[in-house]
N, C-alpha and C. Protein backbone atom coordinates (compact mmCIF):
# COMPACT_ATOMS: atom_id res chain seq x y z
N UNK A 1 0.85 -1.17 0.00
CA UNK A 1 0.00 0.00 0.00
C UNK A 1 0.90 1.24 0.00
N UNK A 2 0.67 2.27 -1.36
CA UNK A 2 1.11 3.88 -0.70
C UNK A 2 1.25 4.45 0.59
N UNK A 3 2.36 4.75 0.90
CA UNK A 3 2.14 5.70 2.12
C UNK A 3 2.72 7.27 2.23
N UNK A 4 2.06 7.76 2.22
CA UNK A 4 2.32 9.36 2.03
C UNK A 4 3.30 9.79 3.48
N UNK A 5 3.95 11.10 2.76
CA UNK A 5 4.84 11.23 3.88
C UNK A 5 5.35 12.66 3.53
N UNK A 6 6.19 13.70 4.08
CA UNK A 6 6.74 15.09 3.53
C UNK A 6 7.27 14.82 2.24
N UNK A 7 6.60 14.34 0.72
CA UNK A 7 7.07 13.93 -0.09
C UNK A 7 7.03 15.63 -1.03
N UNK A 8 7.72 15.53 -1.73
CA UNK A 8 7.43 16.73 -2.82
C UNK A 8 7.79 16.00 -4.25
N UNK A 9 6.32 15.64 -4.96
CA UNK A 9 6.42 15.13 -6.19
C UNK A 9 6.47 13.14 -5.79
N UNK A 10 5.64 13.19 -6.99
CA UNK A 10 5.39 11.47 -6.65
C UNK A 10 4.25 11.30 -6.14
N UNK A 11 3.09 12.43 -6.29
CA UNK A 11 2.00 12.36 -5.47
C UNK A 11 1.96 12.20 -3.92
N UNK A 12 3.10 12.01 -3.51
CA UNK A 12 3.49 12.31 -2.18
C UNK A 12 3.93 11.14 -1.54
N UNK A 13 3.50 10.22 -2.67
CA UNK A 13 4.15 9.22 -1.91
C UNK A 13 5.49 8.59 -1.42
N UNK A 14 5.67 8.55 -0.44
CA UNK A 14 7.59 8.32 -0.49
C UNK A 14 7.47 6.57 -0.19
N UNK A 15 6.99 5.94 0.48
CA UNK A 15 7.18 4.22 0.90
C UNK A 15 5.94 3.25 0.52
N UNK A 16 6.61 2.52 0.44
CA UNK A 16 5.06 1.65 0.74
C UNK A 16 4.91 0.52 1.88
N UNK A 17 3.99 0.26 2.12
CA UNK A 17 3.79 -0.67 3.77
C UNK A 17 2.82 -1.89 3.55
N UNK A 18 2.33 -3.10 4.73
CA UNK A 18 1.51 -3.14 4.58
C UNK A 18 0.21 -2.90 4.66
N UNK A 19 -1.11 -3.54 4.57
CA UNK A 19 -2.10 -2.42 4.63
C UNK A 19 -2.70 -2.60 5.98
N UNK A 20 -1.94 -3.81 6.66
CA UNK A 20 -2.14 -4.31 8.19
C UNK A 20 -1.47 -3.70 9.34
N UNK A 21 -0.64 -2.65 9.15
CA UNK A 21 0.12 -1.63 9.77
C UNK A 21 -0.05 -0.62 9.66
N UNK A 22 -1.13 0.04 8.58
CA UNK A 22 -1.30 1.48 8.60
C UNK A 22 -2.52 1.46 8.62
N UNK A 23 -3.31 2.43 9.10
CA UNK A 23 -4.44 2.97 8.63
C UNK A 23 -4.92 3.43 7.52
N UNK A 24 -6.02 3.40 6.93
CA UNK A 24 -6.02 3.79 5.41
C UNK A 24 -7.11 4.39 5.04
N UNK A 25 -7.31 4.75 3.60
CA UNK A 25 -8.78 5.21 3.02
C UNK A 25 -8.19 5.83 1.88
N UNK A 26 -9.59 5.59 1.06
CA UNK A 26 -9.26 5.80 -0.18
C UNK A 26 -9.75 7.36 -0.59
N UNK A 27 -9.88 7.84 -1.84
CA UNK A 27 -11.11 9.09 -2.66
C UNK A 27 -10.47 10.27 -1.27
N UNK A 28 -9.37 10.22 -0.97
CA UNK A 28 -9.33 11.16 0.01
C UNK A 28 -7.97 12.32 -0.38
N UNK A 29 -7.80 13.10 0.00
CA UNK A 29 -6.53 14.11 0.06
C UNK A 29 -5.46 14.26 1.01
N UNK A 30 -3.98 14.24 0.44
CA UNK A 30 -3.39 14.19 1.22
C UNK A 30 -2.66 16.00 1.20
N UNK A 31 -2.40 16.23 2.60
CA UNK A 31 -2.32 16.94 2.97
C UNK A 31 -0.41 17.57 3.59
N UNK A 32 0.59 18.12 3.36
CA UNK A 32 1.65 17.57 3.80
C UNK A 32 1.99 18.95 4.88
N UNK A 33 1.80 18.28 5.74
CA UNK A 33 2.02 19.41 6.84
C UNK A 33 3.29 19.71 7.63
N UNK A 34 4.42 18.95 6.89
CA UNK A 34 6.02 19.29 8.20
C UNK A 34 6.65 18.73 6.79
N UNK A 35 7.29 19.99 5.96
CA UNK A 35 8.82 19.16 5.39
C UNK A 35 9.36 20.83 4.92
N UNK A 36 11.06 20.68 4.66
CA UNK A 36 11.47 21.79 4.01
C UNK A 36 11.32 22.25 2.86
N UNK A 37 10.61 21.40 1.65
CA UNK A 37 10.30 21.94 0.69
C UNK A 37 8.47 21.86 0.52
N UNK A 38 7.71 20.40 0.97
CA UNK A 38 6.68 20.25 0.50
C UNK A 38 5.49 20.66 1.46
N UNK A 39 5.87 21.28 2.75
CA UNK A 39 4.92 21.88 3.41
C UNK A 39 4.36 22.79 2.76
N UNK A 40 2.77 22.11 2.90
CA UNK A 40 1.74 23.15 1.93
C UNK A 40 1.42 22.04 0.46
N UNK A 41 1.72 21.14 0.08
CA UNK A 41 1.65 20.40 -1.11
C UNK A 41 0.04 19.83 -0.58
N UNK A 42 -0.62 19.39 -1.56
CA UNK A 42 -1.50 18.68 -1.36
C UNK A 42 -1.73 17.61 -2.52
N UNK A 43 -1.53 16.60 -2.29
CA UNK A 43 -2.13 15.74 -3.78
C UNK A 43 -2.96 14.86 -3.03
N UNK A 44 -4.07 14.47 -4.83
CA UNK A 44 -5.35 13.61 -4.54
C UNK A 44 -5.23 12.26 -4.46
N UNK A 45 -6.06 11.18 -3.69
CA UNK A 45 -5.35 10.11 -3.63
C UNK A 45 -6.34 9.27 -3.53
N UNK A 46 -6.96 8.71 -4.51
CA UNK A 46 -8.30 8.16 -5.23
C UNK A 46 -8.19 6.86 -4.75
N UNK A 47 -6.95 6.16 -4.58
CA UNK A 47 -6.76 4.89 -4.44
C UNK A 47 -6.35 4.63 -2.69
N UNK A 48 -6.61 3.49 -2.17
CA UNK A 48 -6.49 3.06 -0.88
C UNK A 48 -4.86 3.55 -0.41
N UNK A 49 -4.56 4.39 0.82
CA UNK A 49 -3.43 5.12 1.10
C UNK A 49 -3.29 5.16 2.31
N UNK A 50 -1.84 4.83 2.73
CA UNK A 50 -1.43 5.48 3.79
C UNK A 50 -0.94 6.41 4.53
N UNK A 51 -0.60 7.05 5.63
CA UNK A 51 0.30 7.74 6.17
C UNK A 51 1.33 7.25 7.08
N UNK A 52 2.46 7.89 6.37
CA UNK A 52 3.93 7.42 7.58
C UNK A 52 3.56 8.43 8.36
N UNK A 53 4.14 9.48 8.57
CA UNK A 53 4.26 10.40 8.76
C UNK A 53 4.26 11.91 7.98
N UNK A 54 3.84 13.17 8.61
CA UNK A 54 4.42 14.61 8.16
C UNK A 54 3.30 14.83 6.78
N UNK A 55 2.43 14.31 6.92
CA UNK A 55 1.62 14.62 6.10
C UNK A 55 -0.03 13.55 6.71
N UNK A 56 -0.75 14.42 6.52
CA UNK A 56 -2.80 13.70 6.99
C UNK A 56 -3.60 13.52 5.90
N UNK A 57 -4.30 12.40 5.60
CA UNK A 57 -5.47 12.82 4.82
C UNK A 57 -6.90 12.90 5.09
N UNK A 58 -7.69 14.13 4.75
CA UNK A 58 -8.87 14.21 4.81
C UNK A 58 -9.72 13.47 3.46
N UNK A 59 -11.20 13.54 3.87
CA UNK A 59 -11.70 13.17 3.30
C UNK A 59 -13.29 14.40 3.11
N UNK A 60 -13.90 13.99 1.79
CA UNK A 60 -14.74 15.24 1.58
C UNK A 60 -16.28 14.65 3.08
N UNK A 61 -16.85 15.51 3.05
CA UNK A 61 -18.14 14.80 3.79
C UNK A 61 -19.47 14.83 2.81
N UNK A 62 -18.96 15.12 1.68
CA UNK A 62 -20.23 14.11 0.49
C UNK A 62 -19.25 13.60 -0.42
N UNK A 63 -20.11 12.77 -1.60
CA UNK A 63 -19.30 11.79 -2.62
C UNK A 63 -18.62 13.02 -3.64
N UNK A 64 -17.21 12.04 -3.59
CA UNK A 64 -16.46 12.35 -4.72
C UNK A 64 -15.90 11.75 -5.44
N UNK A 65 -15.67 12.15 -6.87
CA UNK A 65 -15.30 11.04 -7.58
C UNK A 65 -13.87 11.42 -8.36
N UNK A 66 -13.25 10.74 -8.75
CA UNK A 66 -11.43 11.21 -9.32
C UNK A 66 -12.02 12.81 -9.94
N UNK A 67 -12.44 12.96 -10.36
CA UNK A 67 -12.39 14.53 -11.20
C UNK A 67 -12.15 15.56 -10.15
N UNK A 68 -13.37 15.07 -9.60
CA UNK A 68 -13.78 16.02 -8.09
C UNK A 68 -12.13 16.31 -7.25
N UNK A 69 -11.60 15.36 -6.90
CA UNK A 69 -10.71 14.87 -6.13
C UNK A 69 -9.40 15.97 -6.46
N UNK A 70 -9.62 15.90 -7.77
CA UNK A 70 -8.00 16.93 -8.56
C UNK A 70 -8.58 18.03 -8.45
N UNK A 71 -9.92 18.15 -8.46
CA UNK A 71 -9.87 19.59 -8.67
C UNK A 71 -9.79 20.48 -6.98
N UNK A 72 -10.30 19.83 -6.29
CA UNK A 72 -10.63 20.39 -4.82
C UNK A 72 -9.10 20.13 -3.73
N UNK A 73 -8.29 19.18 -4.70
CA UNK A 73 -6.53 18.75 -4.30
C UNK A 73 -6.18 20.18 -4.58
N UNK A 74 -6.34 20.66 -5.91
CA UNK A 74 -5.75 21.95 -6.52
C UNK A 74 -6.00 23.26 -5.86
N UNK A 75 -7.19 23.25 -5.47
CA UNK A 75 -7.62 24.67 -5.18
C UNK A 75 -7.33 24.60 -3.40
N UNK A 76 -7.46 23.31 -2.66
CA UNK A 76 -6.68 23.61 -1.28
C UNK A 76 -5.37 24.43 -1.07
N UNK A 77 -4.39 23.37 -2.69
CA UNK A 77 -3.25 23.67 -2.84
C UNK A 77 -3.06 25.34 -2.89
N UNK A 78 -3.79 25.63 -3.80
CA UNK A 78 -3.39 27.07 -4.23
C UNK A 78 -3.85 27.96 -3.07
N UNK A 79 -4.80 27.70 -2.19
CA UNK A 79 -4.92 28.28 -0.85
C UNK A 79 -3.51 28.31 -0.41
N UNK A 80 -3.43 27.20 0.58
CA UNK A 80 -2.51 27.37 1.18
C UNK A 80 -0.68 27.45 0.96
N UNK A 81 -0.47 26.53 0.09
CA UNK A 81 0.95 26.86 -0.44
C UNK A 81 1.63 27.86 0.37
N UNK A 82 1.40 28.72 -0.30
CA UNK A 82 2.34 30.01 0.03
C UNK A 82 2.47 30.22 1.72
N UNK A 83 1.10 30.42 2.33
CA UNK A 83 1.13 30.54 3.52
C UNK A 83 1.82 30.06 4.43
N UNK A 84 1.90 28.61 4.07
CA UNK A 84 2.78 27.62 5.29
C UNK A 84 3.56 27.42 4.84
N UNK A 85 4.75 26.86 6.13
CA UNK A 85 6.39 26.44 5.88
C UNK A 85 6.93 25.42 6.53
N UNK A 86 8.61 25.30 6.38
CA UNK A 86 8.93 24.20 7.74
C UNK A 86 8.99 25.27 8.86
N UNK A 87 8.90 26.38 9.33
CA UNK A 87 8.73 27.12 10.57
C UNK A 87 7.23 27.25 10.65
N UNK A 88 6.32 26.86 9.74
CA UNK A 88 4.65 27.49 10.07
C UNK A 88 4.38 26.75 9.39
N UNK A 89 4.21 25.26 9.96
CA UNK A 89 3.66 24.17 9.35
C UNK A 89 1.62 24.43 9.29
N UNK A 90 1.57 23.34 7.88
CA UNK A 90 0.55 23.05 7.79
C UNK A 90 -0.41 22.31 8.51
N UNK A 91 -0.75 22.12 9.69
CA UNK A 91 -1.73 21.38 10.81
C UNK A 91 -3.06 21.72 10.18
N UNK A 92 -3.80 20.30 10.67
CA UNK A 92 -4.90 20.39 10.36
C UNK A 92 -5.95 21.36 11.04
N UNK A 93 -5.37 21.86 12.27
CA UNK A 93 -6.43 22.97 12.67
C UNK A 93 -5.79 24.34 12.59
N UNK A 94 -4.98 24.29 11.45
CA UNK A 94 -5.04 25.89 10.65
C UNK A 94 -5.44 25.65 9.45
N UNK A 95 -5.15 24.53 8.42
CA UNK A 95 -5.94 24.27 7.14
C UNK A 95 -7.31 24.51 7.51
N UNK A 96 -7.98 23.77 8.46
CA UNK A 96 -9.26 23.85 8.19
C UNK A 96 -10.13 25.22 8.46
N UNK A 97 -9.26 26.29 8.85
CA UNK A 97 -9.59 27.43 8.76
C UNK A 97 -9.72 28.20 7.72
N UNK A 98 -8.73 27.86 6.59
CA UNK A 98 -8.47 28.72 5.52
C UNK A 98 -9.90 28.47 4.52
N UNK A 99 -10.22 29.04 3.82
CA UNK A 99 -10.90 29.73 3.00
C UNK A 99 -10.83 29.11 1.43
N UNK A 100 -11.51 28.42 0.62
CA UNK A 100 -11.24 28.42 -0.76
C UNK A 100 -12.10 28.05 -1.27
N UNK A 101 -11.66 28.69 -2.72
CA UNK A 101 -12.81 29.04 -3.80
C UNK A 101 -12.87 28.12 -4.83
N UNK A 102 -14.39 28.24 -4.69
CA UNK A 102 -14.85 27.05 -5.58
C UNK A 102 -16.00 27.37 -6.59
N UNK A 103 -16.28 27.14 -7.68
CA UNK A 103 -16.98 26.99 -8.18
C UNK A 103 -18.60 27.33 -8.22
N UNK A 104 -19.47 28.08 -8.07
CA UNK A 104 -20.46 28.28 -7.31
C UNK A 104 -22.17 28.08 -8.30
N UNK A 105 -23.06 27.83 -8.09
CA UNK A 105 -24.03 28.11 -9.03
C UNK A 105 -24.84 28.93 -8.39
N UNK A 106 -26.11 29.76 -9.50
CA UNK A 106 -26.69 31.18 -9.34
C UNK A 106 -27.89 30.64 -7.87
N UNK A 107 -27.96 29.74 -7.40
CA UNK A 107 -28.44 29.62 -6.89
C UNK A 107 -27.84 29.24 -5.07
N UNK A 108 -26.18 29.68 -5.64
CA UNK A 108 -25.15 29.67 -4.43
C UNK A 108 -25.16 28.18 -4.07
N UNK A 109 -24.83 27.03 -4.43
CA UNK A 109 -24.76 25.61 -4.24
C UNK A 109 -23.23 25.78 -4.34
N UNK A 110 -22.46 24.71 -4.04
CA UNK A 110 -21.54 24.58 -5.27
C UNK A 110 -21.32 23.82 -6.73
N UNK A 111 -20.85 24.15 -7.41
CA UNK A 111 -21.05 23.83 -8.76
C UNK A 111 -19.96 22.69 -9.20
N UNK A 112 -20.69 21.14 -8.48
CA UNK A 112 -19.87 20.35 -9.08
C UNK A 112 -19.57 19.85 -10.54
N UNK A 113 -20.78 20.15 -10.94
CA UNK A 113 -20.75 19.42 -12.74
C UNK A 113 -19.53 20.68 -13.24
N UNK A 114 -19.45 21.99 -12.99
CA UNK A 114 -18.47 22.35 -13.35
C UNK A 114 -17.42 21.99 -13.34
N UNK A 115 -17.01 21.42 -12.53
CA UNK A 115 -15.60 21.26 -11.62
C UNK A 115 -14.94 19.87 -12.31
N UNK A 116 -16.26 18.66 -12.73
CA UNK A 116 -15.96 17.87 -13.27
C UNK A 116 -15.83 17.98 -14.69
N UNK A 117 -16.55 18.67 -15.66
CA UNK A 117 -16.24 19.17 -16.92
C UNK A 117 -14.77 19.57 -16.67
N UNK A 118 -14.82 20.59 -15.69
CA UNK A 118 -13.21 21.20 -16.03
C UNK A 118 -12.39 20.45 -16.32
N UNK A 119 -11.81 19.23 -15.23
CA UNK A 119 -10.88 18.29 -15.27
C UNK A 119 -11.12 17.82 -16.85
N UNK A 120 -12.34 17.00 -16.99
CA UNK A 120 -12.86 16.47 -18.07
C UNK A 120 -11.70 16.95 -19.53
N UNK A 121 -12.38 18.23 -19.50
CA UNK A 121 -11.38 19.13 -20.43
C UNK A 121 -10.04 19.43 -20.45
N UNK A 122 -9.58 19.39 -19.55
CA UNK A 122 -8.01 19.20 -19.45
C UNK A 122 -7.59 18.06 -19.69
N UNK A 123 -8.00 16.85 -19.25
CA UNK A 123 -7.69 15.47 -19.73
C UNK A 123 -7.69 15.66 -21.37
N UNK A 124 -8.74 15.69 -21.85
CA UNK A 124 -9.12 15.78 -23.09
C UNK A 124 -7.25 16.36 -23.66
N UNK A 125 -7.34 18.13 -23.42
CA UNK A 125 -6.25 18.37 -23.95
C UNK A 125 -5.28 17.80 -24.03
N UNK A 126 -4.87 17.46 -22.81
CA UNK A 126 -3.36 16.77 -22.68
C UNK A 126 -3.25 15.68 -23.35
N UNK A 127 -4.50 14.95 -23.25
CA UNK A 127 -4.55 13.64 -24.43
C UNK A 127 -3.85 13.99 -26.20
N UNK A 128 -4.46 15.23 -26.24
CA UNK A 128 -4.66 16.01 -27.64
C UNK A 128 -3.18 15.95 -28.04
N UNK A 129 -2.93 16.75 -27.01
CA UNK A 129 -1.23 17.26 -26.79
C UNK A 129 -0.50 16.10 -26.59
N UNK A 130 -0.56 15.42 -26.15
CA UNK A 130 0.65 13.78 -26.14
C UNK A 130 0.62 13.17 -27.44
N UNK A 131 -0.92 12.90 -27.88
CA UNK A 131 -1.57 12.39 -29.03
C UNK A 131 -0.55 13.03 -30.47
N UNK A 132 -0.40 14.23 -30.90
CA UNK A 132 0.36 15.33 -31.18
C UNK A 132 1.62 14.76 -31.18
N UNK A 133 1.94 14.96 -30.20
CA UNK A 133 3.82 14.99 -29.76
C UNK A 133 3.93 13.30 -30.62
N UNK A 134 3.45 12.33 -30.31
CA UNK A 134 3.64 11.09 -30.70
C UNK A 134 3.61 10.69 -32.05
N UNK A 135 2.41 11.78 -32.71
CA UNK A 135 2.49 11.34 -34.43
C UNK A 135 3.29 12.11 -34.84
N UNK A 136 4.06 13.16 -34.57
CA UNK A 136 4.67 14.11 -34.87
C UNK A 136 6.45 13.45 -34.38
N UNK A 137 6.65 12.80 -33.67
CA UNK A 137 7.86 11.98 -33.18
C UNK A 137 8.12 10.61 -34.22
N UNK A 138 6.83 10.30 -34.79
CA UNK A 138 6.87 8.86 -35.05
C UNK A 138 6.71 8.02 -33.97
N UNK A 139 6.40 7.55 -32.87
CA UNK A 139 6.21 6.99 -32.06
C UNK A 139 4.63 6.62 -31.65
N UNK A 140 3.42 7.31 -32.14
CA UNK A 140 2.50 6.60 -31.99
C UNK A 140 1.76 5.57 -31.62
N UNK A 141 2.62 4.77 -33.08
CA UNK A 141 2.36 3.25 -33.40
C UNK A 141 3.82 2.46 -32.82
N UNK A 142 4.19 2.89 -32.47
CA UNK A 142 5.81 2.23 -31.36
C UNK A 142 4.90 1.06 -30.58
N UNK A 143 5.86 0.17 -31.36
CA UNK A 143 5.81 -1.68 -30.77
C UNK A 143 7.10 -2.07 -29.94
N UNK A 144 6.51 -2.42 -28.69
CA UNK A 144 8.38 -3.00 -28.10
C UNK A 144 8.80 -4.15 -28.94
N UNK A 145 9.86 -3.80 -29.33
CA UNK A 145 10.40 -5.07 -30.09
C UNK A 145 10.68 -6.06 -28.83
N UNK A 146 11.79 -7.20 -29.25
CA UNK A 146 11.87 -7.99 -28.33
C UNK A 146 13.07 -7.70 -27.32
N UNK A 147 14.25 -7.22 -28.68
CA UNK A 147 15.62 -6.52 -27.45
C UNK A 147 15.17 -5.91 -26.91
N UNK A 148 13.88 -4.80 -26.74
CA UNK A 148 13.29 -3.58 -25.94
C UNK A 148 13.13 -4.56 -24.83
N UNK A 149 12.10 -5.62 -24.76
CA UNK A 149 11.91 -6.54 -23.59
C UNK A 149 12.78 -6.81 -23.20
N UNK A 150 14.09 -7.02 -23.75
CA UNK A 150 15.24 -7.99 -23.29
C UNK A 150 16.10 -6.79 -21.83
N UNK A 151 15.98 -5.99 -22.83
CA UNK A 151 16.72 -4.14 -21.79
C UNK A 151 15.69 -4.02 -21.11
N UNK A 152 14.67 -3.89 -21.10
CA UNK A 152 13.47 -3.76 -19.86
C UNK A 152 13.56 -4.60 -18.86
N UNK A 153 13.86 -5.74 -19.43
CA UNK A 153 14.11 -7.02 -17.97
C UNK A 153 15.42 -6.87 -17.50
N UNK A 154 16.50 -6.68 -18.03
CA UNK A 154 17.55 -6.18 -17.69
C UNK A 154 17.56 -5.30 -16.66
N UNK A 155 16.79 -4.34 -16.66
CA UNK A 155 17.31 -3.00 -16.19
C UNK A 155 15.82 -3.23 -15.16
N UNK A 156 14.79 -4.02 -15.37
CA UNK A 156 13.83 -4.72 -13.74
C UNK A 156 14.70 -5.38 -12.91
N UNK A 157 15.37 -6.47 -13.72
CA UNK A 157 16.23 -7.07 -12.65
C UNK A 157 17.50 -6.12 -11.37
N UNK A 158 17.67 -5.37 -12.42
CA UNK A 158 19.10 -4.22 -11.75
C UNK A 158 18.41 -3.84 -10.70
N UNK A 159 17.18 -2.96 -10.73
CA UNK A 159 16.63 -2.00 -9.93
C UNK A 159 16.18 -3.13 -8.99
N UNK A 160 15.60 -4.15 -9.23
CA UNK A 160 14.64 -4.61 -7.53
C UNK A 160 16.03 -5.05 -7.07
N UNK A 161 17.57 -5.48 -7.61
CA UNK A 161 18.43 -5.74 -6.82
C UNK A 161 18.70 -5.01 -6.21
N UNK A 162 18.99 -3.71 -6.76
CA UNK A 162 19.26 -2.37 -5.85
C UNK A 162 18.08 -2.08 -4.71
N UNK A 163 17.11 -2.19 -4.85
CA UNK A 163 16.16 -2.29 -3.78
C UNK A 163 16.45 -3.32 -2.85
N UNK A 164 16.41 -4.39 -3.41
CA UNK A 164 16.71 -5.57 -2.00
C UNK A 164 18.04 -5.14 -1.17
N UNK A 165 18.64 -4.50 -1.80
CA UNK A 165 20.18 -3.89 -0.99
C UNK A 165 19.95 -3.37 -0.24
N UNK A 166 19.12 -2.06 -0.78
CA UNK A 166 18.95 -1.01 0.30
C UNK A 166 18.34 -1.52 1.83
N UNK A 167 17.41 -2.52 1.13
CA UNK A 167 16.43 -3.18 2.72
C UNK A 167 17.41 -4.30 3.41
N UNK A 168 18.34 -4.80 2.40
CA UNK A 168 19.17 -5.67 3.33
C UNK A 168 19.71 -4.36 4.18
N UNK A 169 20.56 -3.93 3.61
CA UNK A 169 21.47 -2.84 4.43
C UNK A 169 20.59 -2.50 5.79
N UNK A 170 19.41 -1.71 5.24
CA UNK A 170 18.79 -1.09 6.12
C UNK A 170 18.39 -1.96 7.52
N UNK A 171 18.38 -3.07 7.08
CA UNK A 171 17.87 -3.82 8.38
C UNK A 171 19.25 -4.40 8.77
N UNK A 172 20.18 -4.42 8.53
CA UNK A 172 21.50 -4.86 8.64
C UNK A 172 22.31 -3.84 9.97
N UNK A 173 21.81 -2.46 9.04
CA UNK A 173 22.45 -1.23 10.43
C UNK A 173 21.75 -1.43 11.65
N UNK A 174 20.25 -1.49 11.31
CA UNK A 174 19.34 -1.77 12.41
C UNK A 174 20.11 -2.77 13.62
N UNK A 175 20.50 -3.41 12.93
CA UNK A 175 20.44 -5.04 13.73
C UNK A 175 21.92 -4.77 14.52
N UNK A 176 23.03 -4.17 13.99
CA UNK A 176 24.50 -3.29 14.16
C UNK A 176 24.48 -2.38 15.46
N UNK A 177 23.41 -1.27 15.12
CA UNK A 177 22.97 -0.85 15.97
C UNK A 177 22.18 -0.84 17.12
N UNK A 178 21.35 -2.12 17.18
CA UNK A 178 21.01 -2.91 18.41
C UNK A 178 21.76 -3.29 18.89
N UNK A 179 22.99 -4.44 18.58
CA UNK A 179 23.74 -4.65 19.19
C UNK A 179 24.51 -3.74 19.69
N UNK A 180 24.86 -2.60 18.98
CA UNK A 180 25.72 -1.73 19.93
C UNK A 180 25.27 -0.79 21.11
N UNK A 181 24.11 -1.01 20.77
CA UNK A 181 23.32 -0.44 21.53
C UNK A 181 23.59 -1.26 23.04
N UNK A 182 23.35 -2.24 22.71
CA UNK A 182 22.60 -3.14 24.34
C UNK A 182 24.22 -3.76 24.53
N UNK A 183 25.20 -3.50 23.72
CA UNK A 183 26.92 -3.75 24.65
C UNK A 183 27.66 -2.45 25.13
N UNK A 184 26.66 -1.11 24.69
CA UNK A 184 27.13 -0.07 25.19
C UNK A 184 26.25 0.21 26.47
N UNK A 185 24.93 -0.32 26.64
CA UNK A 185 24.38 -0.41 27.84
C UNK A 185 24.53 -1.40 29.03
N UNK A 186 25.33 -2.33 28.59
CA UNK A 186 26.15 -3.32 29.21
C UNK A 186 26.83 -2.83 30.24
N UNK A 187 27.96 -2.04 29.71
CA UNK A 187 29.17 -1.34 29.56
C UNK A 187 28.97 -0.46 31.16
């Protein structure tokens, strides 16, 4: 499972856990309230998520659905950003003070079908725009050949080795540092 944390970029996610050790929920926002660059970030997080630490997620109190999710991620964001720091962190009982603008209809509701068109339409573009870049590259119609598979597995195999390192290591110092721990408390 994702677990969100003072991430900046990556949707925030920095680890992953299992889902029997963290608390979770899905269609919700994460919020990053303690880091030196990403205090004040907010990304949407549609799919089942956790928290390590240095960042919370809320959730709306009616239904939302992925459109909803980016757009109400965005406009928290653009609230607060600026305001908070690593000296004037983001906590949830100063976010939930702040103020933001949304969408409204003449009858003062808020105006979700807007909000979901919007996204709607930006998807659309960017589709347009990749769509574009690709026939215009030649790459469109790009088939992995088989050496492509062959360097793709190559370079899967490299990386989860380098991963299993890091977690050997990591539990390796752990285990280094217990012991030195409990022969320096010996001592």
């Amino acid at each position: 499972m994702p677990l969100v944390n003072a991430k900046d970029g990556n949707n925030g996610i920095m680890y992953y856990g299992r889902s029997t050790d963290f608390e979770s929920t899905e269609m919700a926002i994460d919020i990053v309230n303690d880091g030196a660059i990403s205090t004040g970030n907010v990304y949407p997080q549609p799919h089942n998520t956790g928290v390590l630490y240095n960042a919370y997620l809320i959730k709306a109190n009616f239904n939302v659905n992925e459109k909803l999710l980016f757009f109400l991620s965005t406009t928290i964001q653009k609230s607060i950003k600026e305001k908070f720091s690593y000296e004037n962190k983001a906590g949830w009982n100063k976010v939930k003070k702040e103020k933001i603008q949304l969408p409204i209809c003449k009858d003062g509701t808020i105006n979700f079908d807007f909000m979901e068109k919007f996204i709607t339409e930006l998807e659309a573009t960017h589709v347009a725009e990749l769509d574009a870049y690709l026939e215009t590259t030649g790459l469109k119609n790009y088939n992995i050949t088989e050496q492509d598979n062959i360097i793709l597995d190559k370079f899967n195999k490299l990386y989860n080795t380098k991963q299993t390192n890091k977690q050997t290591n990591k539990q390796t110092n752990k285990q280094t540092n217990k012991q030195t721990n409990k022969q320096t408390n010996k001592q």
